[in-house]
N, C-alpha and C. Protein backbone atom coordinates (compact mmCIF):
# COMPACT_ATOMS: atom_id res chain seq x y z
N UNK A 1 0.86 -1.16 0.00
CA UNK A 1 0.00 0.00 0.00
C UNK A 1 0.91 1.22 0.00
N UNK A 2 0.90 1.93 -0.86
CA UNK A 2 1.81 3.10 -1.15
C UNK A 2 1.00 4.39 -1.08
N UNK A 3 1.02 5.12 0.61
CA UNK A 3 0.21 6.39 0.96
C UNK A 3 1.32 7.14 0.84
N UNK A 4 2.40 7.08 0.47
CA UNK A 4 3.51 8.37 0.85
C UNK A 4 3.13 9.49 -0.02
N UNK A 5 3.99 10.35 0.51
CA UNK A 5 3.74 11.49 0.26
C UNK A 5 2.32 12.31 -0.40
N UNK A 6 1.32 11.98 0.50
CA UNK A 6 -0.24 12.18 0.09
C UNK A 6 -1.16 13.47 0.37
N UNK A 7 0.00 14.10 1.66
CA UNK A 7 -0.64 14.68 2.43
C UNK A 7 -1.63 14.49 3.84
N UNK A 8 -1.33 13.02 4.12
CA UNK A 8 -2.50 12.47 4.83
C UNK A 8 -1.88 13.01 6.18
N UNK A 9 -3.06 12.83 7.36
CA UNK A 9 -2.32 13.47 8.66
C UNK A 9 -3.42 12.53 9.90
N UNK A 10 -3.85 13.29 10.82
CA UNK A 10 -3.88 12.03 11.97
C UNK A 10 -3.21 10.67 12.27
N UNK A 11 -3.87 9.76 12.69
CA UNK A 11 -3.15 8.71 13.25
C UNK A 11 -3.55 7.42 13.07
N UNK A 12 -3.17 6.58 12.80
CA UNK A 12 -3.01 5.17 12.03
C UNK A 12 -4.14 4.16 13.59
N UNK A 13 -5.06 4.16 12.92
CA UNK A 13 -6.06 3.27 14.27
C UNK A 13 -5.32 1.86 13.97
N UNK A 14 -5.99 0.86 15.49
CA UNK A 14 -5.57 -0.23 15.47
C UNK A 14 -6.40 -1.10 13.64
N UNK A 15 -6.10 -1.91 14.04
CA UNK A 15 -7.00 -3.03 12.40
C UNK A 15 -7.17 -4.24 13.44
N UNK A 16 -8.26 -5.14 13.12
CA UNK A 16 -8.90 -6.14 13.71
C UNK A 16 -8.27 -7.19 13.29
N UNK A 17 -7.75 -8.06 14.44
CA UNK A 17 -7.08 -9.23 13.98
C UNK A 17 -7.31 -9.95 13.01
N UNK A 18 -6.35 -10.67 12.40
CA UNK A 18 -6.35 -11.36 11.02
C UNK A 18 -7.08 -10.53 9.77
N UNK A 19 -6.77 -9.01 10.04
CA UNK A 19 -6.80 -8.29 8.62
C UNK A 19 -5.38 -7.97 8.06
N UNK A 20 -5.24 -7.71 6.92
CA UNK A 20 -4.27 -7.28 6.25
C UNK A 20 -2.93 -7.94 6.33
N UNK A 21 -3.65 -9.75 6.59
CA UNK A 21 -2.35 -10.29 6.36
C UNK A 21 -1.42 -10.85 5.15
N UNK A 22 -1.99 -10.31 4.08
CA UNK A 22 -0.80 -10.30 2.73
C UNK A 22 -0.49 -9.29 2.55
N UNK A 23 -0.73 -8.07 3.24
CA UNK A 23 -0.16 -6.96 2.72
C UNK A 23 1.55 -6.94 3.20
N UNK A 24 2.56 -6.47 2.25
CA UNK A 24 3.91 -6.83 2.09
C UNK A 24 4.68 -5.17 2.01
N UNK A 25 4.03 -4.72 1.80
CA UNK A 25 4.19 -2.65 2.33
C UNK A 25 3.28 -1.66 2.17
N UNK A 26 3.94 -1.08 3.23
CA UNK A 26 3.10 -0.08 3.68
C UNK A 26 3.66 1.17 3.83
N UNK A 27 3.62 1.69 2.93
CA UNK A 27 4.63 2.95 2.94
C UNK A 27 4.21 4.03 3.17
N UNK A 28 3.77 4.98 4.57
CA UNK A 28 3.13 5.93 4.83
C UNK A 28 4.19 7.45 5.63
N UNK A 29 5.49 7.44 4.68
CA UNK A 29 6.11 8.48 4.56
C UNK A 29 5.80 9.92 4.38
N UNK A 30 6.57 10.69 4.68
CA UNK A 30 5.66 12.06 3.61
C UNK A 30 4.77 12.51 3.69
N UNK A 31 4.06 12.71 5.16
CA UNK A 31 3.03 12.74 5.41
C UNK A 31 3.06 13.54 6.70
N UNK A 32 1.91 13.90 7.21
CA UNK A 32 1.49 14.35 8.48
C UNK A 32 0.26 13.40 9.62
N UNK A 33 1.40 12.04 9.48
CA UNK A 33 0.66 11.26 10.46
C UNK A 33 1.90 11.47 11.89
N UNK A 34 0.78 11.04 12.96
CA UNK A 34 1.34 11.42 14.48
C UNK A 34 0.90 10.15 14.91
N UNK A 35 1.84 10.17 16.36
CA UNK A 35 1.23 9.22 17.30
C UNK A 35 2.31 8.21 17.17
N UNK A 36 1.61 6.99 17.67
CA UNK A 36 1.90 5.86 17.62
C UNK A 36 1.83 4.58 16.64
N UNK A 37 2.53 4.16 15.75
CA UNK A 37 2.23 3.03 15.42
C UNK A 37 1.79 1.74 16.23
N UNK A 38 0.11 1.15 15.63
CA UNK A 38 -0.12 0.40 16.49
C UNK A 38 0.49 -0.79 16.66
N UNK A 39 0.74 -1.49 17.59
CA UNK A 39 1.11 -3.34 17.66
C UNK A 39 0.24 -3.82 16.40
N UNK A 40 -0.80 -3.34 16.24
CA UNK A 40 -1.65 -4.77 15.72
C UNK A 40 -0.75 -4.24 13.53
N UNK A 41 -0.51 -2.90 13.60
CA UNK A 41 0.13 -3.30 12.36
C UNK A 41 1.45 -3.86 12.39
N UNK A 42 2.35 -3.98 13.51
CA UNK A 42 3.57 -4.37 13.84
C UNK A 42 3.24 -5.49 13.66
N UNK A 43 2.94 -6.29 14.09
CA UNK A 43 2.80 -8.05 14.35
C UNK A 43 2.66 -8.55 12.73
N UNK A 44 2.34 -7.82 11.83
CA UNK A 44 2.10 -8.13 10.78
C UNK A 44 3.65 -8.02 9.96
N UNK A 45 4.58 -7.10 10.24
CA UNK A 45 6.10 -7.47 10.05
C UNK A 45 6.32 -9.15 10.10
N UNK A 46 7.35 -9.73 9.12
CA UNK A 46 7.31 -11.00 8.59
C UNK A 46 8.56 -11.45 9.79
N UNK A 47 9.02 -10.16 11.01
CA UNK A 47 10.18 -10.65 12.25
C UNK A 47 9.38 -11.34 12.78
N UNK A 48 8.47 -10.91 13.10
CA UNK A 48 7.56 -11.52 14.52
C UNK A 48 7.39 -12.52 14.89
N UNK A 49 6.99 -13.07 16.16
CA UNK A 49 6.98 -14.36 16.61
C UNK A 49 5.76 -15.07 15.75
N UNK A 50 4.32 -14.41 15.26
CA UNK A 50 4.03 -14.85 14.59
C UNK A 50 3.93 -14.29 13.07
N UNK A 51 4.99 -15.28 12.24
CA UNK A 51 5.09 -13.89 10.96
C UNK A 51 4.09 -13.78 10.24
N UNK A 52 4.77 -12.66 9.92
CA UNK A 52 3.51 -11.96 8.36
C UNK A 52 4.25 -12.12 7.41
N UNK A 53 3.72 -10.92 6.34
CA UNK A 53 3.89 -10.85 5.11
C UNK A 53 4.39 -9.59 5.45
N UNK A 54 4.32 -8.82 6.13
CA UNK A 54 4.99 -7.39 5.57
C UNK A 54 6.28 -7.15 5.81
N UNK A 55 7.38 -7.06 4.67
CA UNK A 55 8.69 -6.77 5.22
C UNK A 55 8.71 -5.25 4.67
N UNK A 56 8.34 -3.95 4.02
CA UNK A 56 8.39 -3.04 4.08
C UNK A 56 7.60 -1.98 4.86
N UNK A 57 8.30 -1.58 6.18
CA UNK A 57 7.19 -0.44 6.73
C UNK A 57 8.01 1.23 6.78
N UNK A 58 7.56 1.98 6.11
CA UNK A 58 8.21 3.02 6.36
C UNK A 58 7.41 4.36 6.23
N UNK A 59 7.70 5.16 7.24
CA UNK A 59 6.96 6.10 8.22
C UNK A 59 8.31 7.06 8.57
N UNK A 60 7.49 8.37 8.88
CA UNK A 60 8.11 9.90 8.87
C UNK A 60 8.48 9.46 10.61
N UNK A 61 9.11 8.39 11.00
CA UNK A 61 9.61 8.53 12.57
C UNK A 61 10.94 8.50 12.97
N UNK A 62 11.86 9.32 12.20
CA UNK A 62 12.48 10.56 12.44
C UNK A 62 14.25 10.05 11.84
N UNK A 63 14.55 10.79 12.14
CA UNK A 63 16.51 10.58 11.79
C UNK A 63 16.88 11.42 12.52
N UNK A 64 18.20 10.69 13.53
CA UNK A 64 18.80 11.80 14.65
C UNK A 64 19.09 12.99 13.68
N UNK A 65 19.33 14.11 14.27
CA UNK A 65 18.52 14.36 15.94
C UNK A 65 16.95 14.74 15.50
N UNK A 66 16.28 15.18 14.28
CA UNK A 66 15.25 15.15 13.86
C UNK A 66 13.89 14.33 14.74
N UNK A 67 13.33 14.51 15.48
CA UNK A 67 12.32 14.26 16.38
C UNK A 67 11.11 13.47 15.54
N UNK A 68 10.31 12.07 16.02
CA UNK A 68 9.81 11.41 15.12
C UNK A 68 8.65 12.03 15.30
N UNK A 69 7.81 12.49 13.59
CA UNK A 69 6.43 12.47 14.14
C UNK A 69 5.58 10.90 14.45
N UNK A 70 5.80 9.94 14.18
CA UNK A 70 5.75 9.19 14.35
C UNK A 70 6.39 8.00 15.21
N UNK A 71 6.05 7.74 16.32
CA UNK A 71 6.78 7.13 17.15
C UNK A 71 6.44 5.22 16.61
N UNK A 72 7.38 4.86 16.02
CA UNK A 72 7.29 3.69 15.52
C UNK A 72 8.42 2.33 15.36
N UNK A 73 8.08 1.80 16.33
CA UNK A 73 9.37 0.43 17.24
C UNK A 73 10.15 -0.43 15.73
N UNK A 74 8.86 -0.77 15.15
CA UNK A 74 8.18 -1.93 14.14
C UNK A 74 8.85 -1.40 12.98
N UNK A 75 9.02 0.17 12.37
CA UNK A 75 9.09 0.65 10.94
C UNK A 75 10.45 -0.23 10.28
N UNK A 76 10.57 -0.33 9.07
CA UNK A 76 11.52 -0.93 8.39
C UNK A 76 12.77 0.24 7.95
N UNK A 77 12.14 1.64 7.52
CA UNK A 77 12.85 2.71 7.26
C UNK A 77 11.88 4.00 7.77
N UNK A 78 12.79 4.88 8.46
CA UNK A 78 12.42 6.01 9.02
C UNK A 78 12.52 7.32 8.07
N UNK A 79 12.15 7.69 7.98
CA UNK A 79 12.18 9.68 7.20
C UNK A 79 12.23 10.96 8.07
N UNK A 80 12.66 11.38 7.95
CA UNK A 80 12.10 12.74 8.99
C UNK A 80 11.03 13.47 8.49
N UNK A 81 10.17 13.93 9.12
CA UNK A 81 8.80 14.47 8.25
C UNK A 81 8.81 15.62 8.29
């Protein structure tokens, strides 16, 4: 799923278990999203104890010293936004 650079802004809600498990990226860079990335899209990363499909996650959560708008454990590549 390729949202980068869209303009989009608020914050990424949880998703209901066992959705969006073939999705393989999620690229929501470039943007004016805040907050937290949730667990429930993390777990869907293909590291996890139970894997997924997604090995691309990348989100505006930050590059030293650049402050994340996005606070995100899980992302694959960071941006500064």
């Amino acid at each position: 799923l390729y949202s980068d650079g869209n303009a989009l802004d608020g914050t990424i809600p949880d998703i209901p278990i066992d959705t969006l498990q073939t999705l393989e990226e999620f690229l929501i860079n470039h943007n004016g999203i805040t907050g937290t990335m949730p667990a429930s899209i993390c777990i869907l990363r293909n590291d996890t104890i139970n894997p997924g499909n997604l090995i691309s996650l990348w989100a505006d959560c930050g590059i030293p010293p650049d402050p994340p708008q996005l606070d995100c454990v899980c992302c694959t590549k960071c941006f500064s936004g």
